[in-house]
N, C-alpha and C. Protein backbone atom coordinates (compact mmCIF):
# COMPACT_ATOMS: atom_id res chain seq x y z
N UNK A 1 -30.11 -50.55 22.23
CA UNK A 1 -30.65 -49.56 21.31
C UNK A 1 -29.56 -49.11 20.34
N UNK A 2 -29.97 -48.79 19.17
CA UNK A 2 -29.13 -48.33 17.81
C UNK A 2 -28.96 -47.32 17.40
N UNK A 3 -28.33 -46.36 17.15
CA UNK A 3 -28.28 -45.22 17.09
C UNK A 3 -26.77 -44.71 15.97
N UNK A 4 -27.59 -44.09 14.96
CA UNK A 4 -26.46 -43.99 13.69
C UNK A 4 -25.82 -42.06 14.60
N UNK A 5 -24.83 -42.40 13.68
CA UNK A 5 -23.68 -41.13 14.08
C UNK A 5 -24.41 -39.76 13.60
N UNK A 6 -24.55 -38.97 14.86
CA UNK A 6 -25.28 -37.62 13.87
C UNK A 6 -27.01 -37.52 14.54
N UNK A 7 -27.03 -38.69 14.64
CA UNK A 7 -29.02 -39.11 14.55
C UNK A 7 -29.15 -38.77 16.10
N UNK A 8 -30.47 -37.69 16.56
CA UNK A 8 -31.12 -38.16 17.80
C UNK A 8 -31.73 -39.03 18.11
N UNK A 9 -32.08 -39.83 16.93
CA UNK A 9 -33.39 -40.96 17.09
C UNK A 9 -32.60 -42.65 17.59
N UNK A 10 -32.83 -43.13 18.01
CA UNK A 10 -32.69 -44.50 18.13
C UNK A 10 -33.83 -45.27 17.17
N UNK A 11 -32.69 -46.27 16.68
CA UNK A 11 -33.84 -46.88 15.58
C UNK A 11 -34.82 -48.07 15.65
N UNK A 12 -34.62 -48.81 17.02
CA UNK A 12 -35.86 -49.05 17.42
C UNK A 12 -36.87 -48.24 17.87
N UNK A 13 -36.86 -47.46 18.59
CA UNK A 13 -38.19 -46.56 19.22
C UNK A 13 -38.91 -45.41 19.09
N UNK A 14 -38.04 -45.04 17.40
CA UNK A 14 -38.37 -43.21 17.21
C UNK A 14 -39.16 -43.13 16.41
N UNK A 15 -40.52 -42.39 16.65
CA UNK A 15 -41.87 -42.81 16.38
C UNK A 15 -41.25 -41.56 14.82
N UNK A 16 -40.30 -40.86 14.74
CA UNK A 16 -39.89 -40.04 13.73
C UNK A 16 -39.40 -40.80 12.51
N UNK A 17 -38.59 -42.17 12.98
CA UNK A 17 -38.29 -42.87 11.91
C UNK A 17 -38.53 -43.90 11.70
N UNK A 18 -40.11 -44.38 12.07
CA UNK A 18 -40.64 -45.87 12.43
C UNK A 18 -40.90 -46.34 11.16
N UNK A 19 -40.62 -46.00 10.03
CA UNK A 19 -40.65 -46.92 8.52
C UNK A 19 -38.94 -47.49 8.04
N UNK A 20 -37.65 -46.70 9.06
CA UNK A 20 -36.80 -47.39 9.12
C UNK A 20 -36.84 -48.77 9.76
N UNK A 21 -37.03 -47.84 10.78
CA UNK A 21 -37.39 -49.77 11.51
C UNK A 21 -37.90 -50.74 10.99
N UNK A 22 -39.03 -50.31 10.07
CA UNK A 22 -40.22 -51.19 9.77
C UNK A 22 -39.35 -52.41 8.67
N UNK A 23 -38.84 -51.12 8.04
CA UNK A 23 -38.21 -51.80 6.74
C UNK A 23 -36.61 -52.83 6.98
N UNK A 24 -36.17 -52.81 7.97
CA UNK A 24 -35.09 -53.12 8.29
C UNK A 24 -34.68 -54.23 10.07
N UNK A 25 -36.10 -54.07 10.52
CA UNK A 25 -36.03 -54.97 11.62
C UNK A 25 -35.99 -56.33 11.44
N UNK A 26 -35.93 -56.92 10.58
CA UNK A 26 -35.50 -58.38 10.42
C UNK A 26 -34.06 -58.54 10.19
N UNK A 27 -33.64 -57.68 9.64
CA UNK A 27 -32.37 -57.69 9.58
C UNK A 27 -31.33 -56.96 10.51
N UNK A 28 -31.80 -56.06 10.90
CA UNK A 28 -31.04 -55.63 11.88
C UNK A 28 -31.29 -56.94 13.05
N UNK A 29 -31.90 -57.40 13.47
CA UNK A 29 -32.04 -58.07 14.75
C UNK A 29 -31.60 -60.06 14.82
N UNK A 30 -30.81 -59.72 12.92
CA UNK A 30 -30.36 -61.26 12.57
C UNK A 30 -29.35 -61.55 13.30
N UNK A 31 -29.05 -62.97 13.38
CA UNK A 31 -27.38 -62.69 13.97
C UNK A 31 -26.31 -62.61 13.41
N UNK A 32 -26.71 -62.84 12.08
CA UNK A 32 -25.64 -62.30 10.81
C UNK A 32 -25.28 -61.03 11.05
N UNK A 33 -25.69 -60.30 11.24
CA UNK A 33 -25.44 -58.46 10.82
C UNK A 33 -25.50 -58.41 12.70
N UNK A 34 -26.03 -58.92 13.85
CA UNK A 34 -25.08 -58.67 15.13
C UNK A 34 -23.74 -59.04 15.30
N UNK A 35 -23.30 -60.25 14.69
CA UNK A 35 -22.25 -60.53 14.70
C UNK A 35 -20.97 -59.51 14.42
N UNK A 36 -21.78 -58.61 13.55
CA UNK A 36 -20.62 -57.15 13.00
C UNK A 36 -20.06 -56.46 13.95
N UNK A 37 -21.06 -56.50 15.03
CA UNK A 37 -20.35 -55.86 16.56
C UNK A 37 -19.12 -56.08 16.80
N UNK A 38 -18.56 -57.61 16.76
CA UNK A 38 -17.68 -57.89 16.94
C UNK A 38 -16.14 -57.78 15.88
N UNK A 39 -16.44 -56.86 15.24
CA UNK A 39 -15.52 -56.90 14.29
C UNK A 39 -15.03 -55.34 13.99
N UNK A 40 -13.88 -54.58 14.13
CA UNK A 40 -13.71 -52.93 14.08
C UNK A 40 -13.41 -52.95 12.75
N UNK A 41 -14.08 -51.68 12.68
CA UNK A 41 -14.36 -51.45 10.88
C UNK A 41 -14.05 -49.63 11.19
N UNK A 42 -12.73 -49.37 10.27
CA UNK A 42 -12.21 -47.96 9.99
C UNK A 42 -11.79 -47.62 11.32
N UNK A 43 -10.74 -48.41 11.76
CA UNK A 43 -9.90 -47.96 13.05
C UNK A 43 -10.92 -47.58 14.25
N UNK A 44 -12.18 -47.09 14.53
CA UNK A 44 -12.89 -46.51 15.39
C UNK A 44 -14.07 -46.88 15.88
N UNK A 45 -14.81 -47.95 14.92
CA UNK A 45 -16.08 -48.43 15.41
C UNK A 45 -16.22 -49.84 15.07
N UNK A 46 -17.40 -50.06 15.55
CA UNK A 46 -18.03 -52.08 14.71
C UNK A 46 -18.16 -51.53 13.63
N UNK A 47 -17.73 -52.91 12.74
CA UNK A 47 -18.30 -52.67 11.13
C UNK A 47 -20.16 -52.76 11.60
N UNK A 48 -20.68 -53.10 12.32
CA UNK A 48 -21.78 -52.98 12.77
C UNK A 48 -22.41 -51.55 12.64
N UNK A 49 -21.54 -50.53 13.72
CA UNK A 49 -22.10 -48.92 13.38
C UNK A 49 -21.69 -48.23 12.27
N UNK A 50 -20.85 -49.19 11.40
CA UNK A 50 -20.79 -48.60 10.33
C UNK A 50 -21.79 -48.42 9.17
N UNK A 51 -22.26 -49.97 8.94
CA UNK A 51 -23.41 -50.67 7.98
C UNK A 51 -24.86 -49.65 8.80
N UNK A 52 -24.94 -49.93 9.69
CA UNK A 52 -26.41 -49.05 10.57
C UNK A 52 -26.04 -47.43 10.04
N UNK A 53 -24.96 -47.00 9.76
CA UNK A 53 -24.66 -45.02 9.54
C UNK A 53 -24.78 -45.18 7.82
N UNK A 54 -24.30 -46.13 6.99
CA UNK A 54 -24.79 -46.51 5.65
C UNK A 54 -26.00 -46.75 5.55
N UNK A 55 -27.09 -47.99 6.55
CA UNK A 55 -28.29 -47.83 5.81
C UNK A 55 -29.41 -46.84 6.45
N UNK A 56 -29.35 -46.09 7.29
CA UNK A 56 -29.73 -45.02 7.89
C UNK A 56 -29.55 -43.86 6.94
N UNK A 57 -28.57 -43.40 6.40
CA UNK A 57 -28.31 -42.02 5.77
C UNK A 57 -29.09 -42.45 4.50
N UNK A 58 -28.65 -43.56 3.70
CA UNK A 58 -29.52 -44.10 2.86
C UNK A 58 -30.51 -43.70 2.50
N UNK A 59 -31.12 -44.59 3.66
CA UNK A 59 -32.40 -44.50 3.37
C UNK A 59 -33.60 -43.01 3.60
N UNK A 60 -32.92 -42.04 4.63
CA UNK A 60 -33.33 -40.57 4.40
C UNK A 60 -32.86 -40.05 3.31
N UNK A 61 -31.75 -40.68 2.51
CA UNK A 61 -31.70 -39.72 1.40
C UNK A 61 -32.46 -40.10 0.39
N UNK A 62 -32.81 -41.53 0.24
CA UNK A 62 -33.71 -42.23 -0.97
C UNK A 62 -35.05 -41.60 -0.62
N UNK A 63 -35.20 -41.77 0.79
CA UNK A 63 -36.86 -41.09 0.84
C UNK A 63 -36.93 -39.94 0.16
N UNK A 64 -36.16 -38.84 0.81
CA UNK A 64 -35.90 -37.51 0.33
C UNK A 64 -35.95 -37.03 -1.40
N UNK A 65 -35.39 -38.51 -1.96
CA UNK A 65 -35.40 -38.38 -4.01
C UNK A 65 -36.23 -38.91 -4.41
N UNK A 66 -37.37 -39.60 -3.45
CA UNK A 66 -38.42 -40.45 -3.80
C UNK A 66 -38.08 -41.74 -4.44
N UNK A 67 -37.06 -42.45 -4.08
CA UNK A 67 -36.41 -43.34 -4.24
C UNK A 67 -36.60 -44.57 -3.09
N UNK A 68 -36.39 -45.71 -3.34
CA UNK A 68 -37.08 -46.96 -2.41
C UNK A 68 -36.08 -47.09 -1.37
N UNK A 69 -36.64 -46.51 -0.43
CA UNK A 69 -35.71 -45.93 0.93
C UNK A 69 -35.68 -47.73 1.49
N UNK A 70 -36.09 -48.13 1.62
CA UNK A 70 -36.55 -49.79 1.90
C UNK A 70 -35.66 -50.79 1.57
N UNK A 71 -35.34 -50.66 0.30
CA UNK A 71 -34.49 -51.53 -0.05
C UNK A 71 -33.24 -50.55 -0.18
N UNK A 72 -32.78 -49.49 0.24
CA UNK A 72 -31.63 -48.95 0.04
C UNK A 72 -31.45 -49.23 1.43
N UNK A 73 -31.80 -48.93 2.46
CA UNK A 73 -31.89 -49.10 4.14
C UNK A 73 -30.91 -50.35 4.17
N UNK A 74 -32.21 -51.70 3.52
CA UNK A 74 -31.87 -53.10 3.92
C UNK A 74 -30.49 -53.55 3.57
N UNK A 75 -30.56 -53.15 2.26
CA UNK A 75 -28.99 -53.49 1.31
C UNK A 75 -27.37 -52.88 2.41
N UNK A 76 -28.20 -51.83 2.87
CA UNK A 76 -27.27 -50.89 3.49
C UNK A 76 -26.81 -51.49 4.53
N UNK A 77 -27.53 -51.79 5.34
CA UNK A 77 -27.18 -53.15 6.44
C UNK A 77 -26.41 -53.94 5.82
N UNK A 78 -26.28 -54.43 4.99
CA UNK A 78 -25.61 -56.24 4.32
C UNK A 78 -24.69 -55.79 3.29
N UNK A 79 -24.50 -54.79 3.31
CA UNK A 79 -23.30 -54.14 2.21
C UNK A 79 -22.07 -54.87 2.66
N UNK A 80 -21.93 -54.74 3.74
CA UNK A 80 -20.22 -55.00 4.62
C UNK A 80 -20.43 -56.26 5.41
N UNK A 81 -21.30 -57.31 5.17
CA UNK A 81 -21.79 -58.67 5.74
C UNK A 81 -20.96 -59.76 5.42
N UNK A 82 -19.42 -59.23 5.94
CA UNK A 82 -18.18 -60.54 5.82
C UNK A 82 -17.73 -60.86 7.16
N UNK A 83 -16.64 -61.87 7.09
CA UNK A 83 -15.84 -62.13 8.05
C UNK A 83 -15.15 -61.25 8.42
N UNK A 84 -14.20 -61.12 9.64
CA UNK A 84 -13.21 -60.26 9.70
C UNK A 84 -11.53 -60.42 8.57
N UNK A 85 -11.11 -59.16 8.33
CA UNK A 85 -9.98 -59.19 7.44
C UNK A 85 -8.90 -59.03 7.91
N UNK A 86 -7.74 -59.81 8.41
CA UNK A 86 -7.04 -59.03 8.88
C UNK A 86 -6.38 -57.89 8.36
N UNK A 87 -6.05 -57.94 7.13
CA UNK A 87 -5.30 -56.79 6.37
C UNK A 87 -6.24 -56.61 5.61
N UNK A 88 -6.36 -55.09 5.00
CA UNK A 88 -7.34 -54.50 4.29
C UNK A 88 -6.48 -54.32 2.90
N UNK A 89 -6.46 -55.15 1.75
CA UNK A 89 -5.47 -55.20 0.92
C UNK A 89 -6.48 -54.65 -0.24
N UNK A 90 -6.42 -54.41 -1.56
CA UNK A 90 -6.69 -53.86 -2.41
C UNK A 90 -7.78 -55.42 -3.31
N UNK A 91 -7.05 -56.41 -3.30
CA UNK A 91 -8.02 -57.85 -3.31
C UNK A 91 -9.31 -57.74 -2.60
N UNK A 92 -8.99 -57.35 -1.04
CA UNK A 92 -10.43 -57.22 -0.03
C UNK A 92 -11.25 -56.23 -0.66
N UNK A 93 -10.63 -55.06 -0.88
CA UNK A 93 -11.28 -54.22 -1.80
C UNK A 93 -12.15 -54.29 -2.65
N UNK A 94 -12.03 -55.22 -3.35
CA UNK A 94 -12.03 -55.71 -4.77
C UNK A 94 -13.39 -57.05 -4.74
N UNK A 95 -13.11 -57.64 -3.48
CA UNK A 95 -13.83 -59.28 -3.67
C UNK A 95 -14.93 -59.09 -2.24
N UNK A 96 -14.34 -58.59 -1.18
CA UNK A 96 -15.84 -58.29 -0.60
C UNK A 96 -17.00 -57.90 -0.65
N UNK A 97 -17.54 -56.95 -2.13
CA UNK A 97 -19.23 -56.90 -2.17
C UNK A 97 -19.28 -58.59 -2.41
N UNK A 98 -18.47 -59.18 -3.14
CA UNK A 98 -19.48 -60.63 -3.43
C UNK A 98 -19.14 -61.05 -2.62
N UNK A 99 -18.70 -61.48 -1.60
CA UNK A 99 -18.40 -62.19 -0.25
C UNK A 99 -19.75 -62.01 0.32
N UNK A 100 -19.73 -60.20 0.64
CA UNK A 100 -20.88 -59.64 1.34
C UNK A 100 -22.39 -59.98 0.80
N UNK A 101 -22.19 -60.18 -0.13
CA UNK A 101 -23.79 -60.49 -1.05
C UNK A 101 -23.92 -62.06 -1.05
N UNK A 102 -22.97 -63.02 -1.29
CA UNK A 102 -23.16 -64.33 -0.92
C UNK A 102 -23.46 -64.67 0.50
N UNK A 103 -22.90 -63.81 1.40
CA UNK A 103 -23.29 -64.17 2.95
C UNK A 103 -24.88 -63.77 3.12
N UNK A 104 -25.28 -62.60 2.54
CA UNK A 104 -26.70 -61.84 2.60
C UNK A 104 -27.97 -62.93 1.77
N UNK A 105 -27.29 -63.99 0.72
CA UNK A 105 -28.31 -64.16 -0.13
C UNK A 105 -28.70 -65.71 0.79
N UNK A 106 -27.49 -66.00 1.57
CA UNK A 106 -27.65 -67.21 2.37
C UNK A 106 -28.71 -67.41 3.29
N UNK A 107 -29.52 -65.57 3.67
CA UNK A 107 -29.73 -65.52 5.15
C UNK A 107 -30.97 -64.58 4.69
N UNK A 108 -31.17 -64.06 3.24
CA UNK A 108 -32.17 -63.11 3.32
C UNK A 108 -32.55 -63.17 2.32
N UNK A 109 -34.18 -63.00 1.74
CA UNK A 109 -34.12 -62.48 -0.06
C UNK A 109 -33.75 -61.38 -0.44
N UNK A 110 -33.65 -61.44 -1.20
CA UNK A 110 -33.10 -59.93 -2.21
C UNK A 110 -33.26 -59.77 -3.25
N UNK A 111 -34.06 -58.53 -3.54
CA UNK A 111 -34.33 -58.21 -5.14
C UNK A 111 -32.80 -57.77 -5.05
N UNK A 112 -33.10 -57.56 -6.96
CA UNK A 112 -32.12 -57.52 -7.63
C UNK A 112 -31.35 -55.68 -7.58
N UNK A 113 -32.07 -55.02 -6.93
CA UNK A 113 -32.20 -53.80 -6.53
C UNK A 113 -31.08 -53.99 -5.82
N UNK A 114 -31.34 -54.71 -4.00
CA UNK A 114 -30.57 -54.76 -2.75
C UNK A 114 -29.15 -55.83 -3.27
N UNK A 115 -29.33 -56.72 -4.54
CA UNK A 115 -28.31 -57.21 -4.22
C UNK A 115 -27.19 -56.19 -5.46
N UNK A 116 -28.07 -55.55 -6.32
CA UNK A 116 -26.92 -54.53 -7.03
C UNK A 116 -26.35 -53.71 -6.21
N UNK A 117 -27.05 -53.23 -4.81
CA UNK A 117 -26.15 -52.40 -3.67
C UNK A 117 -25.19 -52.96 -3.37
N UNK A 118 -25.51 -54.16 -3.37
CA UNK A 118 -24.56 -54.76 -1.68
C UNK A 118 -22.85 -54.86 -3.45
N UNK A 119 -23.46 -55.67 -4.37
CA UNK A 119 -22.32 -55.87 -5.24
C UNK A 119 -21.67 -54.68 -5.76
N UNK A 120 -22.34 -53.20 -6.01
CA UNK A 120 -21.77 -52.35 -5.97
C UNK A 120 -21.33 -51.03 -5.34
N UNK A 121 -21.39 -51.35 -4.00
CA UNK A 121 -20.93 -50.39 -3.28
C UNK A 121 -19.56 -49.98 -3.62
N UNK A 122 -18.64 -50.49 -3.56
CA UNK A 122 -17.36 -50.55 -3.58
C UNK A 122 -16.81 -49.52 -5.41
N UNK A 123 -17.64 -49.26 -6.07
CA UNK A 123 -17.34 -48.27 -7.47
C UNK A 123 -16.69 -47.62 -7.28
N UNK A 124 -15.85 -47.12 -7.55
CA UNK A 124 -14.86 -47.68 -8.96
C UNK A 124 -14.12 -48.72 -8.71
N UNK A 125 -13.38 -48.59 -7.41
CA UNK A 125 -12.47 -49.45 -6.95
C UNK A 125 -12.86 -50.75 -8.01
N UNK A 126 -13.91 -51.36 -7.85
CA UNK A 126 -14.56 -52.48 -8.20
C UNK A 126 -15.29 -52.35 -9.58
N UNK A 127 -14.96 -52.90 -10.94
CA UNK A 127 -15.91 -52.51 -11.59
C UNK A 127 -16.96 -52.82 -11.51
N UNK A 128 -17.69 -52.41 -12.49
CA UNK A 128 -19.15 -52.05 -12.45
C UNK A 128 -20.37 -51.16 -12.23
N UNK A 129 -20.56 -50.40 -12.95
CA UNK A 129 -21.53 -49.02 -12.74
C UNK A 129 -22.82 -49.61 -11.87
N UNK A 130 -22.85 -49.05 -10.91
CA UNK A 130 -24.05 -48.84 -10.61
C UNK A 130 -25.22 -48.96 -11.36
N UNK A 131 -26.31 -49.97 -11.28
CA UNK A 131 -27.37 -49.83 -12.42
C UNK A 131 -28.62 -49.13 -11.77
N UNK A 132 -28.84 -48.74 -10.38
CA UNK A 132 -29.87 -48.57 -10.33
C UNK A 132 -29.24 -46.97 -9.12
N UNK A 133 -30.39 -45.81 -9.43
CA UNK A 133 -30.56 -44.80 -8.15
C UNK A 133 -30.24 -45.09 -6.73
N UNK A 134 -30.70 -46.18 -6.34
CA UNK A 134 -30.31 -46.39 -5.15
C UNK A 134 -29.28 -47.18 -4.67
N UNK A 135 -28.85 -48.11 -6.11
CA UNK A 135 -27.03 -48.43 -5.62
C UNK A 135 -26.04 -46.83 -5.65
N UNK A 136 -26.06 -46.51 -6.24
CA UNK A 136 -25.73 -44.69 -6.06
C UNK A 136 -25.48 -44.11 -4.81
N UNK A 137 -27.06 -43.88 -4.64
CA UNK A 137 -27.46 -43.47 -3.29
C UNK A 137 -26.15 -43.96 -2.21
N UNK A 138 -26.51 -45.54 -1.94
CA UNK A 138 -25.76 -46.26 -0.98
C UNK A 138 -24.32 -46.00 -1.48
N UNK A 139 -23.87 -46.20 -2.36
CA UNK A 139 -22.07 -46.10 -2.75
C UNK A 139 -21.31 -45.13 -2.21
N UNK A 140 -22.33 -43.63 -2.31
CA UNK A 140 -21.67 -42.10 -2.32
C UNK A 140 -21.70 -42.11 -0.68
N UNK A 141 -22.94 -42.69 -0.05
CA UNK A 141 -23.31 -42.86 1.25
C UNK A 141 -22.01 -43.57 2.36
N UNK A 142 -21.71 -45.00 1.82
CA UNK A 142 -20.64 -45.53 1.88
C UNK A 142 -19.47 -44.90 2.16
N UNK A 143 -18.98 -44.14 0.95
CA UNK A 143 -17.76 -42.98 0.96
C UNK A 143 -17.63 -41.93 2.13
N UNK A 144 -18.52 -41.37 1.85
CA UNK A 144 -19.31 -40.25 2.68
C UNK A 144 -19.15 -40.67 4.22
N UNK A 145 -19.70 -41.79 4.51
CA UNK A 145 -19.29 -42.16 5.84
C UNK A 145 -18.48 -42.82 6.74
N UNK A 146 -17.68 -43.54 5.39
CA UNK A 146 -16.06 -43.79 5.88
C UNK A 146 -15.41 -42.36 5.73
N UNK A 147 -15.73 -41.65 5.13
CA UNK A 147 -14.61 -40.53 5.41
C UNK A 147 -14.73 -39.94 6.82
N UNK A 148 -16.51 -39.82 7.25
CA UNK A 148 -16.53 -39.02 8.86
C UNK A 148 -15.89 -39.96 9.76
N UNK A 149 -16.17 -41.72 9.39
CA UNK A 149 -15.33 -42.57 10.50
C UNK A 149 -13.88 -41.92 10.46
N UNK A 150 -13.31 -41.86 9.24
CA UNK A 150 -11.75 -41.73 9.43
C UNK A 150 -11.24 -40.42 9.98
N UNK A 151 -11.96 -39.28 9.77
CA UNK A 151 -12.22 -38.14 10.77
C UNK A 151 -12.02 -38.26 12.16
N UNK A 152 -13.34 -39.31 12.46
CA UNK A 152 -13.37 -39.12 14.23
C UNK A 152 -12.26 -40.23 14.46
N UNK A 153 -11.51 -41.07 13.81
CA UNK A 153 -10.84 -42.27 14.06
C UNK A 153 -9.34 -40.69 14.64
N UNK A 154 -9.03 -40.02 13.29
CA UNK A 154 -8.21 -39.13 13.44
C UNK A 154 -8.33 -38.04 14.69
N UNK A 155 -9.44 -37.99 15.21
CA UNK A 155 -9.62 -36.87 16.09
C UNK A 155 -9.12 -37.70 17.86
N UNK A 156 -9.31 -38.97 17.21
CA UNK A 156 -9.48 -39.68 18.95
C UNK A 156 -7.85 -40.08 18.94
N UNK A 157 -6.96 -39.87 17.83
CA UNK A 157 -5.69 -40.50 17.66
C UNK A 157 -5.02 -39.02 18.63
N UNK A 158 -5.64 -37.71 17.84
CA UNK A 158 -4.84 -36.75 18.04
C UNK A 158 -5.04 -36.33 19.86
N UNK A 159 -6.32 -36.94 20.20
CA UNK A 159 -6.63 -36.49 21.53
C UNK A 159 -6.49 -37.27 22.78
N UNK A 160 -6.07 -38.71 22.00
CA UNK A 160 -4.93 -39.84 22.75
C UNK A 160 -3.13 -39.30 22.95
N UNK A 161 -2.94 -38.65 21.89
CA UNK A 161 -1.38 -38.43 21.84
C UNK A 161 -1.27 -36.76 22.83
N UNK A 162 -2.38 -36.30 22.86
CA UNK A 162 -2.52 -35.11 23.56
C UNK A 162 -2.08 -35.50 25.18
N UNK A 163 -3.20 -36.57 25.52
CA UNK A 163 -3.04 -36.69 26.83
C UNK A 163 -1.74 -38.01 27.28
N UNK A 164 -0.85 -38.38 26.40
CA UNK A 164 -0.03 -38.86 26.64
C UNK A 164 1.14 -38.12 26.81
N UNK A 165 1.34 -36.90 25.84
CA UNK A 165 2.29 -35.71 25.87
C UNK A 165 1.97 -35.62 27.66
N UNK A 166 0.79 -34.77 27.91
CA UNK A 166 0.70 -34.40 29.15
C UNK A 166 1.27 -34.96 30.05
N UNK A 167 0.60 -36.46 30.20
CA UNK A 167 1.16 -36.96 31.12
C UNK A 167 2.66 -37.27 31.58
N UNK A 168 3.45 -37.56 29.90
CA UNK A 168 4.71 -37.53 30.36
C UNK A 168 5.87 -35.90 30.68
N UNK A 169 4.74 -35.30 30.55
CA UNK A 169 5.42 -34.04 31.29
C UNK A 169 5.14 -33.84 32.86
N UNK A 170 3.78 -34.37 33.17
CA UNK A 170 3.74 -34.39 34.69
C UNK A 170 4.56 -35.04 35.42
């Protein structure tokens, strides 16, 4: 079961958010986007619970502007749909939406909507404005939730070094 950071619902079974599911169960259940499990994304989680806390927030916020929660959801999933990096260099920065969107177009269709997400998430860093509301949506979303990863990444650093102090005083 799936479950974004924050959310009571699990996103297979929560009869509260069953048009996420609806809109996003082919892809969540690919083995392209399971494969993310295996890969840590922002010191603290799978790039897996990362892409699921991107197209989750998403897509409640597109619903919420009356915006196509559907294809902001899906895109949101396949935003971060690369290999692993070992170093996170300013190039990776730079060349992973199209990595991520060539791996997505291999394995899924995509309007031109989901694939302006997946190519512009990464703004400014990356040029290219955003052309549509819901690449927006997803970009700020993106930000927004690498910053809480790097938060709890920071909270589990400070509460590792806590109980190491301790111990070497016992």
């Amino acid at each position: 079961m799936s479950r974004a950071i924050g959310s009571r619902y699990t996103v297979e079974s929560s009869p509260q958010i069953s048009g996420y599911h609806d809109a996003v169960k082919d892809v969540i259940a690919s083995d392209e986007v399971l494969k993310l499990k295996d890969f840590t994304h922002h010191h603290c989680m799978t790039r897996f619970q990362h892409c699921l806390n991107v197209s989750y927030y998403s897509y409640l916020t597109c619903r919420r502007l009356g915006l196509n929660a559907e294809q902001a959801a899906r895109a949101g999933l396949l935003h971060d749909l690369y290999e692993d990096c070992p170093k996170c260099t300013r190039k990776h920065l730079v060349d992973h939406p199209e990595k991520a969107l060539e791996n997505a177009l291999e394995s899924f269709k995509l309007t031109k909507v989901e694939q302006d997400i997946i190519v512009k998430h990464m703004w400014p860093i990356r040029k290219g404005l955003p052309k549509y509301p819901e690449s927006v949506v997803v970009m700020l979303t993106d930000k927004y939730i690498a910053l809480i990863e790097f938060c709890i990444y920071l909270k589990q650093s400070a509460r590792s070094l806590r109980a190491k102090r301790a111990a070497s005083r016992a």
